[in-house]
C-alpha atoms as a PDB file:
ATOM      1  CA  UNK A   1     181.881 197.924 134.838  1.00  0.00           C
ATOM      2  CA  UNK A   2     179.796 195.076 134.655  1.00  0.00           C
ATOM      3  CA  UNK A   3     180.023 192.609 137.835  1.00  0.00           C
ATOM      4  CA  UNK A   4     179.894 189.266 136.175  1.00  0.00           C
ATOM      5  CA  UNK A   5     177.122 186.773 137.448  1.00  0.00           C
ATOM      6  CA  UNK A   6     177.790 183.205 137.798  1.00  0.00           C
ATOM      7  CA  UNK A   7     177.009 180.825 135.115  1.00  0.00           C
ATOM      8  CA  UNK A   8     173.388 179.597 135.106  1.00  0.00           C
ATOM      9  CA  UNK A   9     172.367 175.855 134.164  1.00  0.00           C
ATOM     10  CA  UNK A  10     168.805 175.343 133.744  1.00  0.00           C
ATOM     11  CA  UNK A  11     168.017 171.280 134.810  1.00  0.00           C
ATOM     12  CA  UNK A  12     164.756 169.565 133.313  1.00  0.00           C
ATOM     13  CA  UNK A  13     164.431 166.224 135.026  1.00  0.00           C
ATOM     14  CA  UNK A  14     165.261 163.324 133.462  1.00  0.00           C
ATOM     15  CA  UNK A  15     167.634 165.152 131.448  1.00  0.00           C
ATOM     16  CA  UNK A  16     170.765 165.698 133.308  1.00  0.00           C
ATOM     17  CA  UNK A  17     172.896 168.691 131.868  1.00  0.00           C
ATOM     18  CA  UNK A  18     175.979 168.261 130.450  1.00  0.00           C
ATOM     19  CA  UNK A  19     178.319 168.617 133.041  1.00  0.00           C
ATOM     20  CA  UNK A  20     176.808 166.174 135.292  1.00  0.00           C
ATOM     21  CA  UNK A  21     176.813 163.735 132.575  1.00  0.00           C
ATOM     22  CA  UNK A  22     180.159 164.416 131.734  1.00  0.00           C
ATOM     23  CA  UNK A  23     180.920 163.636 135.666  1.00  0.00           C
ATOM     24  CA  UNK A  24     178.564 160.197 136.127  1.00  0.00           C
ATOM     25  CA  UNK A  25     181.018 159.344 132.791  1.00  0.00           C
ATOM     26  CA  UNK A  26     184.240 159.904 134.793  1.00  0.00           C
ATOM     27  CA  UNK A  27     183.093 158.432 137.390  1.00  0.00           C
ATOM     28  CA  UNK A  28     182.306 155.604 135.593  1.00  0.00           C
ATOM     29  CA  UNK A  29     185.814 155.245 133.892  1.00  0.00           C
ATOM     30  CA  UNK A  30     187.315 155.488 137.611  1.00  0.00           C
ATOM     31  CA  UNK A  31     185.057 152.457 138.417  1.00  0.00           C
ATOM     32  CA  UNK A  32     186.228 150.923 135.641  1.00  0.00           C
ATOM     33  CA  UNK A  33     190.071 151.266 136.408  1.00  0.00           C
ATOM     34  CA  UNK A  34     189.330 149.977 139.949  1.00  0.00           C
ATOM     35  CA  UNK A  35     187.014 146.688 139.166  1.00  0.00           C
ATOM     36  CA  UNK A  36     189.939 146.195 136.296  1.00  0.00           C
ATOM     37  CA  UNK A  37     192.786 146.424 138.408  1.00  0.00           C
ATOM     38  CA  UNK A  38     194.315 142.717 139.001  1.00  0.00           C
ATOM     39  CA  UNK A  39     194.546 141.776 142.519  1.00  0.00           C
ATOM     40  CA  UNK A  40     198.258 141.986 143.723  1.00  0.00           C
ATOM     41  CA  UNK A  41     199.421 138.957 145.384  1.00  0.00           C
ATOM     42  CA  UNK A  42     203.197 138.769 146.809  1.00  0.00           C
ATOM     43  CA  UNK A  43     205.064 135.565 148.244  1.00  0.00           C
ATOM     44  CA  UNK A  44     206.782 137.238 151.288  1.00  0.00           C
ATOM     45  CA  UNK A  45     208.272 134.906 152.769  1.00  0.00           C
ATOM     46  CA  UNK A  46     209.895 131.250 151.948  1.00  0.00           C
ATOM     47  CA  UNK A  47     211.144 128.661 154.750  1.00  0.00           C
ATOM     48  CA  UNK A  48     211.226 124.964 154.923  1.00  0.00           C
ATOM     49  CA  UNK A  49     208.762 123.493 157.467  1.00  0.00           C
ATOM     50  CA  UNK A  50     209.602 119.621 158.340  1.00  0.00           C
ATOM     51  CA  UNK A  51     206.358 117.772 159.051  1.00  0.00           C
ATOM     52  CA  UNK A  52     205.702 113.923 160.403  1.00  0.00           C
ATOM     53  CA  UNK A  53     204.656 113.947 156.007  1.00  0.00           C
ATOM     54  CA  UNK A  54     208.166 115.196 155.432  1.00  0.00           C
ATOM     55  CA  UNK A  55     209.541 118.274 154.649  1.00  0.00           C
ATOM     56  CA  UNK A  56     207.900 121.077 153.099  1.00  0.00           C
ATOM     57  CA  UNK A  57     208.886 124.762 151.959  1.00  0.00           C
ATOM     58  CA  UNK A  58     206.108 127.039 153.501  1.00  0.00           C
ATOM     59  CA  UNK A  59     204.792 130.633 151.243  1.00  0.00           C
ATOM     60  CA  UNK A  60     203.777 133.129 153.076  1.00  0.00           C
ATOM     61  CA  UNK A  61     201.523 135.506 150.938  1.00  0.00           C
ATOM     62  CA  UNK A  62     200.463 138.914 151.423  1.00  0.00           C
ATOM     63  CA  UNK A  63     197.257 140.597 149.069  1.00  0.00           C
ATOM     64  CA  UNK A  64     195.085 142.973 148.502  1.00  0.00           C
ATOM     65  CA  UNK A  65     191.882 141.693 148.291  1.00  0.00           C
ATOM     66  CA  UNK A  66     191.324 140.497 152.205  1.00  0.00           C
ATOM     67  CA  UNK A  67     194.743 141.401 153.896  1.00  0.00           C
ATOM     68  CA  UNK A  68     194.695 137.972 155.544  1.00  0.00           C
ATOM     69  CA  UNK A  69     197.364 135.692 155.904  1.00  0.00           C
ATOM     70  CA  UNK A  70     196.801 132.953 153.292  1.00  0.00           C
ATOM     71  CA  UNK A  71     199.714 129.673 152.792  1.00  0.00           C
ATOM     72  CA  UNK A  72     200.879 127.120 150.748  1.00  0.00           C
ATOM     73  CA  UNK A  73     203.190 123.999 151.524  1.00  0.00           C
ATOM     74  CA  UNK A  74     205.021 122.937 148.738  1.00  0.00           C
ATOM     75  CA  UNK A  75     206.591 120.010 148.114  1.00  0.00           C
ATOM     76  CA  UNK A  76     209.114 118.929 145.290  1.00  0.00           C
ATOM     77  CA  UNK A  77     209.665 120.859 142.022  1.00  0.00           C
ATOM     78  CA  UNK A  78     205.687 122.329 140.832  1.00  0.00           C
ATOM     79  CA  UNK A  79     207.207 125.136 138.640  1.00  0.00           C
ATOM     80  CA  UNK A  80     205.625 124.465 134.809  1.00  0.00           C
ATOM     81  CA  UNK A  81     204.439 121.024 135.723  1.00  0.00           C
ATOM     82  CA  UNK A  82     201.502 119.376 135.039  1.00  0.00           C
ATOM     83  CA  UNK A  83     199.247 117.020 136.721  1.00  0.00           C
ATOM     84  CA  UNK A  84     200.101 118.535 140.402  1.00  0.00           C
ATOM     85  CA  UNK A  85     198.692 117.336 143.440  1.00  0.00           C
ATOM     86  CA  UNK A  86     197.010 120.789 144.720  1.00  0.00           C
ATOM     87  CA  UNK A  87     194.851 120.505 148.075  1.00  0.00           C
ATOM     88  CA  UNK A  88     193.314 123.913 148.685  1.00  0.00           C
ATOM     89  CA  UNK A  89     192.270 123.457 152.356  1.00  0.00           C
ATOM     90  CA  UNK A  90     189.958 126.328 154.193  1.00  0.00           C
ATOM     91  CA  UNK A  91     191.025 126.982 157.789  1.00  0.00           C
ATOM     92  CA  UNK A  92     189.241 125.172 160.747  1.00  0.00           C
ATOM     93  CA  UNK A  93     190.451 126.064 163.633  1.00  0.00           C
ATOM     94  CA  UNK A  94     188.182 123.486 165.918  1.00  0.00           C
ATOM     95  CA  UNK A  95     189.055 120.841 163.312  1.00  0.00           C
ATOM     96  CA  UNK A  96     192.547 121.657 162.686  1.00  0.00           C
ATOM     97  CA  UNK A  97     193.630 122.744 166.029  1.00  0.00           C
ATOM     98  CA  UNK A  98     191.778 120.756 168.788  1.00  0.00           C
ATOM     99  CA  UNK A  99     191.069 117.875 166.880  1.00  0.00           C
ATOM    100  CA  UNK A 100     187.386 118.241 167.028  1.00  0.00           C
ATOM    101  CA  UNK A 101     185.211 115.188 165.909  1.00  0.00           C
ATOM    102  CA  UNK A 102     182.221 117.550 164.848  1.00  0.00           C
ATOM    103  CA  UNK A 103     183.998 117.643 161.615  1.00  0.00           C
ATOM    104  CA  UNK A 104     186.605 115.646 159.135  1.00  0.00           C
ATOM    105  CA  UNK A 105     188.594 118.798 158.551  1.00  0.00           C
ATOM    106  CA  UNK A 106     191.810 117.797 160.587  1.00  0.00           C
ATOM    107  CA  UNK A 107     191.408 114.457 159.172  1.00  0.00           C
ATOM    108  CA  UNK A 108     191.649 115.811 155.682  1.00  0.00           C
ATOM    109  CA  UNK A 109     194.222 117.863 156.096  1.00  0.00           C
ATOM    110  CA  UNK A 110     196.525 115.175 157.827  1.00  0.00           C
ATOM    111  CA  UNK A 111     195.583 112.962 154.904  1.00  0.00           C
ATOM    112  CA  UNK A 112     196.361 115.692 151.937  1.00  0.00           C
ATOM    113  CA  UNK A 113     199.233 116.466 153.367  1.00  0.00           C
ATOM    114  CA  UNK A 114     200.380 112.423 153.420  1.00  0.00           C
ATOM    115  CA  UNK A 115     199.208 112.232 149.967  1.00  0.00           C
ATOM    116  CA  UNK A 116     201.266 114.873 148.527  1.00  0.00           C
ATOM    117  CA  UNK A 117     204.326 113.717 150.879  1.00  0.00           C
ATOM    118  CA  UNK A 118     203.587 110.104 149.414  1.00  0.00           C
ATOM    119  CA  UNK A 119     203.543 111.513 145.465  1.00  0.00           C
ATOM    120  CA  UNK A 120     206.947 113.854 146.353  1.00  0.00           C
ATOM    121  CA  UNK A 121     205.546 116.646 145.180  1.00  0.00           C
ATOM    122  CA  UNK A 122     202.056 118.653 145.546  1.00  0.00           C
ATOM    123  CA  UNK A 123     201.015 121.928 146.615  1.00  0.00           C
ATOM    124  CA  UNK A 124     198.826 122.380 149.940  1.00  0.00           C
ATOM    125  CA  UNK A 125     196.711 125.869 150.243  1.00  0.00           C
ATOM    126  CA  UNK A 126     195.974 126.939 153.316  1.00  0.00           C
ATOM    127  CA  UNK A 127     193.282 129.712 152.917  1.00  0.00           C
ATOM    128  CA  UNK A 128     191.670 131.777 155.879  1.00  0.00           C
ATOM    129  CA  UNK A 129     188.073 131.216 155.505  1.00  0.00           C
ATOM    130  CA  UNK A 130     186.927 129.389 158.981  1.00  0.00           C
ATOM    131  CA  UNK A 131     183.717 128.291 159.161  1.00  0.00           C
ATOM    132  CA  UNK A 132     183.145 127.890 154.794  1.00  0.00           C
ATOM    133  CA  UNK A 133     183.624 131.571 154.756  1.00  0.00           C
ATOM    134  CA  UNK A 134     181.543 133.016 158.202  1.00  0.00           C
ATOM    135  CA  UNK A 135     184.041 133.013 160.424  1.00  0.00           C
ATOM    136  CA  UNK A 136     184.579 131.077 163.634  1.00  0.00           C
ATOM    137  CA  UNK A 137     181.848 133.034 165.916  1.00  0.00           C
ATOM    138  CA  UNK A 138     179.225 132.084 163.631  1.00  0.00           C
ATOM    139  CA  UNK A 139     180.005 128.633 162.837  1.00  0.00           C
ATOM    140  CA  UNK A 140     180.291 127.992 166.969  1.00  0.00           C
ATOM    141  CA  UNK A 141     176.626 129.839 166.564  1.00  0.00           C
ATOM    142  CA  UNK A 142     175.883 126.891 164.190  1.00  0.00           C
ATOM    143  CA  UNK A 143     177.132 124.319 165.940  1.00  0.00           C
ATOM    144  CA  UNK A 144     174.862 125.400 168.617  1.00  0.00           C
ATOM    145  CA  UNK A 145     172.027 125.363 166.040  1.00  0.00           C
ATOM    146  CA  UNK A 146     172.964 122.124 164.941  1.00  0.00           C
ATOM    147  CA  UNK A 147     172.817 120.860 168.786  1.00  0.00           C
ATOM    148  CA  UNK A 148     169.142 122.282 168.739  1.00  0.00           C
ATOM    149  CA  UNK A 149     168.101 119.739 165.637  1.00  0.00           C
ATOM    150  CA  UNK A 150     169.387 121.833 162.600  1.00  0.00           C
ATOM    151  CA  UNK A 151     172.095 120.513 159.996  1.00  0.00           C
ATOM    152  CA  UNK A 152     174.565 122.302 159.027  1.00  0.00           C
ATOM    153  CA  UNK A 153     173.306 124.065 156.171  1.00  0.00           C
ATOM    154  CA  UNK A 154     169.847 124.924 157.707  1.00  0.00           C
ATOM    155  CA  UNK A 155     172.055 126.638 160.284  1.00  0.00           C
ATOM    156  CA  UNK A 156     174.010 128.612 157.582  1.00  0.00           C
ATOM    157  CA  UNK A 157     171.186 129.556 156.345  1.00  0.00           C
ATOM    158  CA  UNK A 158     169.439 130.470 159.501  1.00  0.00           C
ATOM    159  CA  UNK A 159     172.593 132.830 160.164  1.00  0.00           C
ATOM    160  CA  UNK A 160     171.852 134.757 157.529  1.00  0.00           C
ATOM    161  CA  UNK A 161     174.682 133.376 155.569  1.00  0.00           C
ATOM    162  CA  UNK A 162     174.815 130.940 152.520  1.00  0.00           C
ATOM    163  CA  UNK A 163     175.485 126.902 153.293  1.00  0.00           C
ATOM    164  CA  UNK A 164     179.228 127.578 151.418  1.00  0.00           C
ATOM    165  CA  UNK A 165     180.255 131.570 151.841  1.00  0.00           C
ATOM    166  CA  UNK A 166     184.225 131.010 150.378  1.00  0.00           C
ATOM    167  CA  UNK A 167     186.121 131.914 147.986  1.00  0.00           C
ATOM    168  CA  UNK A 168     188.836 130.774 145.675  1.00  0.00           C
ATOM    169  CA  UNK A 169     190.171 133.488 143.910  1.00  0.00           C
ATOM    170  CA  UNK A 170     193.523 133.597 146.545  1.00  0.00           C
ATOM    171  CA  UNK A 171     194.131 130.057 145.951  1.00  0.00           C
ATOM    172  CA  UNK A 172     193.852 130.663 141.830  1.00  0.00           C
ATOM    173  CA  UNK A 173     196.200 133.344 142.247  1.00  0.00           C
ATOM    174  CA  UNK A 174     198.558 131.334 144.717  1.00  0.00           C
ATOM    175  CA  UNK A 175     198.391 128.297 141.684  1.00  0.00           C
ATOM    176  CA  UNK A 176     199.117 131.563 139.170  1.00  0.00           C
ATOM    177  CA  UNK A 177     202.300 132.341 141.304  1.00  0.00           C
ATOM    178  CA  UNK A 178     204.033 128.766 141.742  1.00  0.00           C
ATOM    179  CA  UNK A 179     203.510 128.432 137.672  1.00  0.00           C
ATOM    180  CA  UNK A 180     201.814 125.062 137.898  1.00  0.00           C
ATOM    181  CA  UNK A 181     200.237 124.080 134.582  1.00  0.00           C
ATOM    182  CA  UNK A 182     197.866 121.701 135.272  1.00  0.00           C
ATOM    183  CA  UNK A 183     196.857 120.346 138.863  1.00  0.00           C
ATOM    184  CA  UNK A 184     195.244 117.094 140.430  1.00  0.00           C
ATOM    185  CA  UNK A 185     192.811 118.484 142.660  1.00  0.00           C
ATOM    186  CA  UNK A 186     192.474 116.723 145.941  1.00  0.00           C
ATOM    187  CA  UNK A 187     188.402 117.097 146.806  1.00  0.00           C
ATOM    188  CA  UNK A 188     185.283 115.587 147.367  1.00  0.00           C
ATOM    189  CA  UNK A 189     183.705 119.091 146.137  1.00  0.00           C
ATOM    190  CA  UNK A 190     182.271 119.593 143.469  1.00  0.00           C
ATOM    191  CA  UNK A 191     181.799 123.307 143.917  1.00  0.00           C
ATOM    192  CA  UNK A 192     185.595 123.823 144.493  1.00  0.00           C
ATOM    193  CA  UNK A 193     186.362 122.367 141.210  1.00  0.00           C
ATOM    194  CA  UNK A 194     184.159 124.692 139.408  1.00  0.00           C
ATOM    195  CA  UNK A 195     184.773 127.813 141.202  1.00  0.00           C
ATOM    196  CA  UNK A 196     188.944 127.121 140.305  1.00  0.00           C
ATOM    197  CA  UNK A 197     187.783 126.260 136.180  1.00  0.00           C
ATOM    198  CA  UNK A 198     186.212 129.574 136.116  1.00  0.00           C
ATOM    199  CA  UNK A 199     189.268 131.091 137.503  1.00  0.00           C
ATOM    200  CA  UNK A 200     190.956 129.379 134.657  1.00  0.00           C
ATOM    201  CA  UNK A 201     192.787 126.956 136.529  1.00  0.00           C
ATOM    202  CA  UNK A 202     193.329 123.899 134.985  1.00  0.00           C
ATOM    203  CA  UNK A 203     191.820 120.745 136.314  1.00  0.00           C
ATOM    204  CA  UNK A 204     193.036 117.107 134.766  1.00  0.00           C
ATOM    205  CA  UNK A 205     191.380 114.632 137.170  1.00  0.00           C
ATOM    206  CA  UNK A 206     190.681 114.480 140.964  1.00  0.00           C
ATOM    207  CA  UNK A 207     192.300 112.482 144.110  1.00  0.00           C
ATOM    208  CA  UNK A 208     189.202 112.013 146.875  1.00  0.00           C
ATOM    209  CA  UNK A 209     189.967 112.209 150.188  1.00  0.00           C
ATOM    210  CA  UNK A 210     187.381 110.884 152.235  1.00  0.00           C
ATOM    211  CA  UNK A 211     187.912 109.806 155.520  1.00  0.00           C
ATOM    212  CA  UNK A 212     185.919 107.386 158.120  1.00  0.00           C
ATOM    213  CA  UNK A 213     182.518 108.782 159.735  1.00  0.00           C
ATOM    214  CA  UNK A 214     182.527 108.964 163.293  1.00  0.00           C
ATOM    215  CA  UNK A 215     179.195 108.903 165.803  1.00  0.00           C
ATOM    216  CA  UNK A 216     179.927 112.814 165.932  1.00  0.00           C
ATOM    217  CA  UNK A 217     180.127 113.793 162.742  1.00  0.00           C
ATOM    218  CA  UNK A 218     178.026 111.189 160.619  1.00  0.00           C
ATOM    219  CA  UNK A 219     175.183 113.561 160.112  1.00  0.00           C
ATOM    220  CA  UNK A 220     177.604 116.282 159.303  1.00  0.00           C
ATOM    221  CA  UNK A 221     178.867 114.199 156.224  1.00  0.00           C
ATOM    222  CA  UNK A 222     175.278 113.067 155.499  1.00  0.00           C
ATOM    223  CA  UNK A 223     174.396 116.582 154.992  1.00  0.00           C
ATOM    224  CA  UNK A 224     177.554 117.415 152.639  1.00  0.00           C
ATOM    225  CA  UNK A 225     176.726 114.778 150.702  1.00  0.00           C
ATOM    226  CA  UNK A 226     172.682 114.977 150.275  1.00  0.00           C
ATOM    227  CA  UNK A 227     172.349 118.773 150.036  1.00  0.00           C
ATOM    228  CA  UNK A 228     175.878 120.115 149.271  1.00  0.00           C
ATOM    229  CA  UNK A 229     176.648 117.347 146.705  1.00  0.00           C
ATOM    230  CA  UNK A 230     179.650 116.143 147.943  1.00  0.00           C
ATOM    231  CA  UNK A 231     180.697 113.130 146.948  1.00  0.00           C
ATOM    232  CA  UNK A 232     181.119 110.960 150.034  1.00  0.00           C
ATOM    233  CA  UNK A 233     179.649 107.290 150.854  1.00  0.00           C
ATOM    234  CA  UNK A 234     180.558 106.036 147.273  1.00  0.00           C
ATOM    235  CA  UNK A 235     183.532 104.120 145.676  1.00  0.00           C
ATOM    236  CA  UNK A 236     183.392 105.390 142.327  1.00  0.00           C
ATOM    237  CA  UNK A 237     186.962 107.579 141.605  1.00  0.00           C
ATOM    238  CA  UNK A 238     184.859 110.367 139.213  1.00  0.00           C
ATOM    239  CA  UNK A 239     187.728 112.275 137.564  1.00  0.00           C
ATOM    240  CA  UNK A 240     186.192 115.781 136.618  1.00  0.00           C
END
């Protein structure tokens, strides 16, 4: 009896024999089925939160695309409406929590949350992305570069990081979720409206929300404004 040999597969590089090609092709369709697979998003948990703006219900959202715990305050009936005051606010924990003049975030957020409390109805996203994305080790790394003469995109930048790292994809699917038609984006960002249009949210004008300079955070806004585009230190109402 003849003892049977393994098959033998003769390779000539470039050409890559059939069987590998017919694996680098699976492979391929697995990639596919992954990059293809929508993001799951899931609204845990729904309680009302009363505020000094009035009450709001608070979201609680779960996903699986950073496993962090993103938010949304809601106020009044958003379902299928149009024209919804959305303020999609990126956590800052200095600004937020301690009140820190180095920046207008806890400002803003105070003022959003008024306007949406003043129109009786709005939407308020709360994503976690400290420091435009880094994190908040490397924007107190920043702040210390900004202490040593740099602004704070130089100091981004000097980090290794871009002047805006974040991300609005949660916040599109968040707007996705609550069935909002249309929104009223509160922002002086021009960026943030385009990164949402691409998402295909849809955008039907803009509510600014710029609040007053301070000695410790002028330069701060002068640098949004020159190099990030912002639009701060005018008094036209652009609707984008």
């Amino acid at each position: 009896m003849h003892r049977l040999r393994p098959a033998q597969v003769k390779y000539s590089n470039p050409t890559y024999s059939t069987a590998c090609f017919q694996l680098w092709m699976d492979y391929c369709e697995i990639f596919k089925l992954i990059i293809d697979v929508k993001p799951l998003l899931e609204d845990l948990v729904q309680t009302p939160i009363p505020t000094q703006h009035g009450e709001f219900i608070l979201h609680y959202y779960s996903n699986s695309i950073d496993n962090k715990e993103h938010i949304a305050l809601v106020k009044g009936d958003v379902a299928h409406q149009e024209d919804v005051p959305v303020r999609i606010h990126s956590e800052c924990f200095t600004g937020d929590v301690l009140g820190s003049r180095r920046c207008d975030c806890g400002e803003q957020l105070d003022m959003a949350m008024h306007l949406i409390d003043k129109a009786e109805r709005g939407v308020l996203i709360y994503l976690r992305q400290e420091g435009r994305g880094i994190g908040l080790l490397k924007k107190l790394q920043a702040y210390n570069l900004q202490d040593q003469g740099m602004d704070t995109v130089d100091a981004n930048l000097h980090l290794g990081y871009q002047a805006d790292e974040r991300e609005y994809g949660i916040a599109g699917l968040i707007l996705e979720s609550l069935q909002i038609k249309s929104i009223q984006l509160i922002t002086n960002n021009p960026k943030k409206i385009d990164g949402l249009k691409k998402l295909g949210i849809t955008i039907t004008g803009r509510i600014p929300i710029e609040v007053a300079a301070n000695v410790d955070n002028l330069g701060y806004l002068q640098t949004k404004a020159q190099k990030m585009k912002h639009w701060l230190f005018q008094t036209q109402n652009e609707q984008d």
